[in-house]
C-alpha atoms as a PDB file:
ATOM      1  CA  UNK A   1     -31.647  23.074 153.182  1.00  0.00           C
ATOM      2  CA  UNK A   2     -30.561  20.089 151.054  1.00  0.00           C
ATOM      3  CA  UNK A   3     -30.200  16.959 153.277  1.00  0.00           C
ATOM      4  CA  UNK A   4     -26.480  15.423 153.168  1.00  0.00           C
ATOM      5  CA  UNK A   5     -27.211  12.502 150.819  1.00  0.00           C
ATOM      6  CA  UNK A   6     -28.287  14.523 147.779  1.00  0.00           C
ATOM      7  CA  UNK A   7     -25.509  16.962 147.901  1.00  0.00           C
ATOM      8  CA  UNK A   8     -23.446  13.954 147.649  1.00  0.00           C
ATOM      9  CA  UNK A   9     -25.110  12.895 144.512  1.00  0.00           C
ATOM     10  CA  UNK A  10     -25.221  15.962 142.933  1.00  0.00           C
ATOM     11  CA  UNK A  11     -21.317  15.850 144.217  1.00  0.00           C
ATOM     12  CA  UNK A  12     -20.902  13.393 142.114  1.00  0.00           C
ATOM     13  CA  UNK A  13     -22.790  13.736 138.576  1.00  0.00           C
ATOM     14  CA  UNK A  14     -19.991  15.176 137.275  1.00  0.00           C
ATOM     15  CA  UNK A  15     -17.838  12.521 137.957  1.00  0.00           C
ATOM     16  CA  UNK A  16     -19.208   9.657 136.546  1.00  0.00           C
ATOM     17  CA  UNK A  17     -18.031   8.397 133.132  1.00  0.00           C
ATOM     18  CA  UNK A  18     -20.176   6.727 130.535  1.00  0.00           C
ATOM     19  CA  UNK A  19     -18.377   3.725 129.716  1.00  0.00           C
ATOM     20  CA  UNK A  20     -21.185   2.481 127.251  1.00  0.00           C
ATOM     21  CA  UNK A  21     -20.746   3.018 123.208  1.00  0.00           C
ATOM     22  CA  UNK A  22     -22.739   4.332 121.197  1.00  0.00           C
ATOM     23  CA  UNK A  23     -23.924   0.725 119.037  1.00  0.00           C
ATOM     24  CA  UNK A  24     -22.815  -2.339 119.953  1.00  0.00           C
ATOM     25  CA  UNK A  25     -21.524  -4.953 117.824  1.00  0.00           C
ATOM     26  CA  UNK A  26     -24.912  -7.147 117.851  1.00  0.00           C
ATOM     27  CA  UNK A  27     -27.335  -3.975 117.416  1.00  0.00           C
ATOM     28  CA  UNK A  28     -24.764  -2.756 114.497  1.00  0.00           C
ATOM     29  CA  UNK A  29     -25.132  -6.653 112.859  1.00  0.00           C
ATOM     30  CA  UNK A  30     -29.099  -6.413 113.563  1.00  0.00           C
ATOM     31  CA  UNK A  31     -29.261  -2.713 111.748  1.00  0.00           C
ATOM     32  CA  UNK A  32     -27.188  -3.872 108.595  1.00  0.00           C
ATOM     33  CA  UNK A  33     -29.486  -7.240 108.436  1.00  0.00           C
ATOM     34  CA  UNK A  34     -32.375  -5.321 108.148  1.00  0.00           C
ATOM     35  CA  UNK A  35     -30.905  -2.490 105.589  1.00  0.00           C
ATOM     36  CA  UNK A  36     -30.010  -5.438 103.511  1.00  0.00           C
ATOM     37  CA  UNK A  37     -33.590  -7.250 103.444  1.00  0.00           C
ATOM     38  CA  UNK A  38     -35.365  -3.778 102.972  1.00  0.00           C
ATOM     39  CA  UNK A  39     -32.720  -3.297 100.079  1.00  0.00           C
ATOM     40  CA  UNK A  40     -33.377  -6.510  98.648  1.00  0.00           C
ATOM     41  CA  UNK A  41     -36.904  -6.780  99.064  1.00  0.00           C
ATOM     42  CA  UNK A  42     -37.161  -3.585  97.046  1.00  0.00           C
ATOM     43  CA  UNK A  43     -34.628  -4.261  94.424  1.00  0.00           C
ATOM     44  CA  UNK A  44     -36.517  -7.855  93.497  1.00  0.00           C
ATOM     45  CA  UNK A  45     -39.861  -5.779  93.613  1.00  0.00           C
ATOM     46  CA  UNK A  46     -39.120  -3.054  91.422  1.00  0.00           C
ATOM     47  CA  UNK A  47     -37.765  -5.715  89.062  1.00  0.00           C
ATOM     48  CA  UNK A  48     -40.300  -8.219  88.856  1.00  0.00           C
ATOM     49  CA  UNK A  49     -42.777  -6.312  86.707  1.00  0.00           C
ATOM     50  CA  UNK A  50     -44.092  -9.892  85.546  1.00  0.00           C
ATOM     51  CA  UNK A  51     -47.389  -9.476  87.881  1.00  0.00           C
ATOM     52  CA  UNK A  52     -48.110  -5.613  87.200  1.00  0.00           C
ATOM     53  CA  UNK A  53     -51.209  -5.425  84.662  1.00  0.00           C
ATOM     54  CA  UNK A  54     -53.073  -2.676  83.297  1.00  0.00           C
ATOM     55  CA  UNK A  55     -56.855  -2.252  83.792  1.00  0.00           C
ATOM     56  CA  UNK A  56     -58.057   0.246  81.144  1.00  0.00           C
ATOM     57  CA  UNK A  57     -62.145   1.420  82.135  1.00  0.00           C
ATOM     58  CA  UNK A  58     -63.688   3.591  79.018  1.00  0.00           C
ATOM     59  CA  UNK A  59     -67.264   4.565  80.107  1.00  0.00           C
ATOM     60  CA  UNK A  60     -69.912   1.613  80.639  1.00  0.00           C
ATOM     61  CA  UNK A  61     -67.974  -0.880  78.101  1.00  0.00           C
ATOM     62  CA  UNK A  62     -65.813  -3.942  80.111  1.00  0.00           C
ATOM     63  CA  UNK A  63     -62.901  -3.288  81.940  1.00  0.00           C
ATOM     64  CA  UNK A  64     -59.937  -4.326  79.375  1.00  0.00           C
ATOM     65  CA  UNK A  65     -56.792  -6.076  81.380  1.00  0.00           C
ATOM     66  CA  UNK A  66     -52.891  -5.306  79.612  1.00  0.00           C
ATOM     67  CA  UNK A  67     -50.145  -7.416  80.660  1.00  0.00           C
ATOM     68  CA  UNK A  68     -47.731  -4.730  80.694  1.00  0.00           C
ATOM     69  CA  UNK A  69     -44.299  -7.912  80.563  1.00  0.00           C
ATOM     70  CA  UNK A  70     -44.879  -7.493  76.431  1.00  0.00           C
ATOM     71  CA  UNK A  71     -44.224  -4.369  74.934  1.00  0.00           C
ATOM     72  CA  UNK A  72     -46.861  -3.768  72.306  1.00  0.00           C
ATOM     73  CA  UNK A  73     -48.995  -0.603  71.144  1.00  0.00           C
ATOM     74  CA  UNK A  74     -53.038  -0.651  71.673  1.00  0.00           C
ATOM     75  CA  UNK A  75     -55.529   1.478  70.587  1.00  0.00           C
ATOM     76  CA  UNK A  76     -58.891   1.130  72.215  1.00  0.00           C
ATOM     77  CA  UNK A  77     -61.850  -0.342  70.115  1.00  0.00           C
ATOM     78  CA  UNK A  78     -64.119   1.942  71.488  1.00  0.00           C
ATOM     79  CA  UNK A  79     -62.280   4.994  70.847  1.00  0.00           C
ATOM     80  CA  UNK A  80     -59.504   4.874  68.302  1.00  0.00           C
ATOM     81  CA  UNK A  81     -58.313   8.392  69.018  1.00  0.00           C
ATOM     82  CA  UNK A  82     -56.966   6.750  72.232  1.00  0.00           C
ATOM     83  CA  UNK A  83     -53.485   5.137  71.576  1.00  0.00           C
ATOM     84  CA  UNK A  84     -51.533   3.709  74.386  1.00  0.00           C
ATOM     85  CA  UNK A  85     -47.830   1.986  74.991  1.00  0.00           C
ATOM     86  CA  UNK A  86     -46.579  -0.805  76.349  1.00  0.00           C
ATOM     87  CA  UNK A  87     -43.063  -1.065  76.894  1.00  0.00           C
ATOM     88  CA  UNK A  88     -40.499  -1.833  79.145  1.00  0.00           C
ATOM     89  CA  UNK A  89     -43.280  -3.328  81.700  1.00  0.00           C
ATOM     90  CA  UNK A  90     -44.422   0.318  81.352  1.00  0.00           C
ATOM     91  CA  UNK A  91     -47.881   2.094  79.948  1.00  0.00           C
ATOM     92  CA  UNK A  92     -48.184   5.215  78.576  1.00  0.00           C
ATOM     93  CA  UNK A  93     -50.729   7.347  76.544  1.00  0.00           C
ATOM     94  CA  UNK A  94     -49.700   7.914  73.246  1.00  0.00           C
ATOM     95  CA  UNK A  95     -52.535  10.062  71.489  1.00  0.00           C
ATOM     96  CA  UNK A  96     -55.587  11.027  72.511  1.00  0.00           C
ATOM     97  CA  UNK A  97     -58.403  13.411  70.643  1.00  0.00           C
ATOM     98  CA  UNK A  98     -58.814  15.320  74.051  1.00  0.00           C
ATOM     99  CA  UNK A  99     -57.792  19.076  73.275  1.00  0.00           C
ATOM    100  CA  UNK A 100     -55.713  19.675  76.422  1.00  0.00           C
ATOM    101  CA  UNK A 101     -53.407  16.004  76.372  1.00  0.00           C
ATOM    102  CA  UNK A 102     -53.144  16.271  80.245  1.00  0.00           C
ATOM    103  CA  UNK A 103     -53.182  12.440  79.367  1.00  0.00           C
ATOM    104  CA  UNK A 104     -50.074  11.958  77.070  1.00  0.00           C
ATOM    105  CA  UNK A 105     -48.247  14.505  79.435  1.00  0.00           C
ATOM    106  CA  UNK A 106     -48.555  11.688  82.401  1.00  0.00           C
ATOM    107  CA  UNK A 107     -45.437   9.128  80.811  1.00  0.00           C
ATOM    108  CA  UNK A 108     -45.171   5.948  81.239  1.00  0.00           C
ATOM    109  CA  UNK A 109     -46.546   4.358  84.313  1.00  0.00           C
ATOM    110  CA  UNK A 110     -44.803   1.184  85.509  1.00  0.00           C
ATOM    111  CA  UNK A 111     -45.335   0.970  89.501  1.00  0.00           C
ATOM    112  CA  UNK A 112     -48.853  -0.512  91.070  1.00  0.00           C
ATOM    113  CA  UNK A 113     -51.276   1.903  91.985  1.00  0.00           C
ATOM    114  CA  UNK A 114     -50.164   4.543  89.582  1.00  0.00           C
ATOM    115  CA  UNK A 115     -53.071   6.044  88.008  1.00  0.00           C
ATOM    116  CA  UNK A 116     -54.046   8.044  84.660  1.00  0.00           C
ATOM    117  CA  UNK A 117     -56.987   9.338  83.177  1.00  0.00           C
ATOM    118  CA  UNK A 118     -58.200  11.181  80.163  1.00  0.00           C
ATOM    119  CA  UNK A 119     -61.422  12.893  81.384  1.00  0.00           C
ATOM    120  CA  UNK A 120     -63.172  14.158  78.095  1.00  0.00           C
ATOM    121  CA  UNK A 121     -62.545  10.644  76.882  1.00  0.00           C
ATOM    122  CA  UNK A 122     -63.719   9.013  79.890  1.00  0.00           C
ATOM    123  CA  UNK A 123     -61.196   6.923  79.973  1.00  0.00           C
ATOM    124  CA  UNK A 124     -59.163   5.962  83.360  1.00  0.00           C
ATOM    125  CA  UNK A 125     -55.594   3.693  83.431  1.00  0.00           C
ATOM    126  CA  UNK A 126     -54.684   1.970  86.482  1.00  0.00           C
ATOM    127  CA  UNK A 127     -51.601  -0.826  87.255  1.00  0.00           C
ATOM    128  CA  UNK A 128     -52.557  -3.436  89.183  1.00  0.00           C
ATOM    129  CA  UNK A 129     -51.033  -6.187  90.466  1.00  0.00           C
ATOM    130  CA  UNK A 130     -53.277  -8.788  89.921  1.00  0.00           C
ATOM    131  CA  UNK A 131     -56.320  -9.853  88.473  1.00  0.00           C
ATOM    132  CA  UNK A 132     -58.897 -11.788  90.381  1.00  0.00           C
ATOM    133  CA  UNK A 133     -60.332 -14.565  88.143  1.00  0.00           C
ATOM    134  CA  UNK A 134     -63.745 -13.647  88.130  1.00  0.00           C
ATOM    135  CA  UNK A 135     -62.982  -9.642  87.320  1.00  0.00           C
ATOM    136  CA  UNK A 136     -61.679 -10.415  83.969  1.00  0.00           C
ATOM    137  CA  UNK A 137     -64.100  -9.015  81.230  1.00  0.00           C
ATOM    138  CA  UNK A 138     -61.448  -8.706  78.289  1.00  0.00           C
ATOM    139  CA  UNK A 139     -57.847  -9.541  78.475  1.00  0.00           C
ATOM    140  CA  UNK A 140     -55.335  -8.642  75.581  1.00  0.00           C
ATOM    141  CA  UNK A 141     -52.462  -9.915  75.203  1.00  0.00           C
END
């Protein structure tokens, strides 16, 4: 047996009205604000491709550092089959001696942390987005 003030309540659940909206005005201003800094913030970034820099490793030789902001073609001292791109504050392989090109098939990179590699080369591409003074071994311009 249900005591008399809960059958009341349960009486009443299906009278009461929610009066609340969905969003208020505030949390609607609050949830735009942020959509518009997130947009923004990503807009500038994938613009700004001023800081992004290549670091190109081939075997035991130095590290050699690309700015990718001039478009220019490179080919590697230490292996001139190796060709790259620079353009559009993108890198690319162009050619490469390797027989199966898994290399040349990657595109242009352009975004930090993107990664390619041309493994009977042993040669390895990878955008960073800066260069700490003392890791510079050659830098090309």
């Amino acid at each position: 047996m249900l005591q008399p003030g809960i059958n009341v309540y349960l009486l009443n659940l299906g009278k009461i009205k929610m009066n609340r909206k969905l969003i208020s005005k505030s949390e609607l201003l609050i949830i735009v604000f942020i959509l518009l800094a997130a947009g923004a913030y990503f807009i500038i970034s994938s613009l700004a491709s001023d800081g992004v820099y290549a670091r190109i490793s081939v075997r035991n030789y130095p590290d050699i550092y690309l700015v990718l902001s001039e478009d220019m073609d490179f080919i590697l001292p230490q292996n001139p089959n190796v060709q790259f791109k620079v353009e559009s504050g993108a890198i690319a392989f162009t050619a490469s001696d390797c027989p199966d090109q898994v290399c040349v098939h990657m595109g242009f990179l352009h975004r930090t942390g993107q990664s390619a590699a041309c493994l009977p080369n042993l040669v390895s591409l990878v955008l960073i987005g800066s260069i700490a003074e003392d890791a510079v071994d050659i830098f090309a311009h």
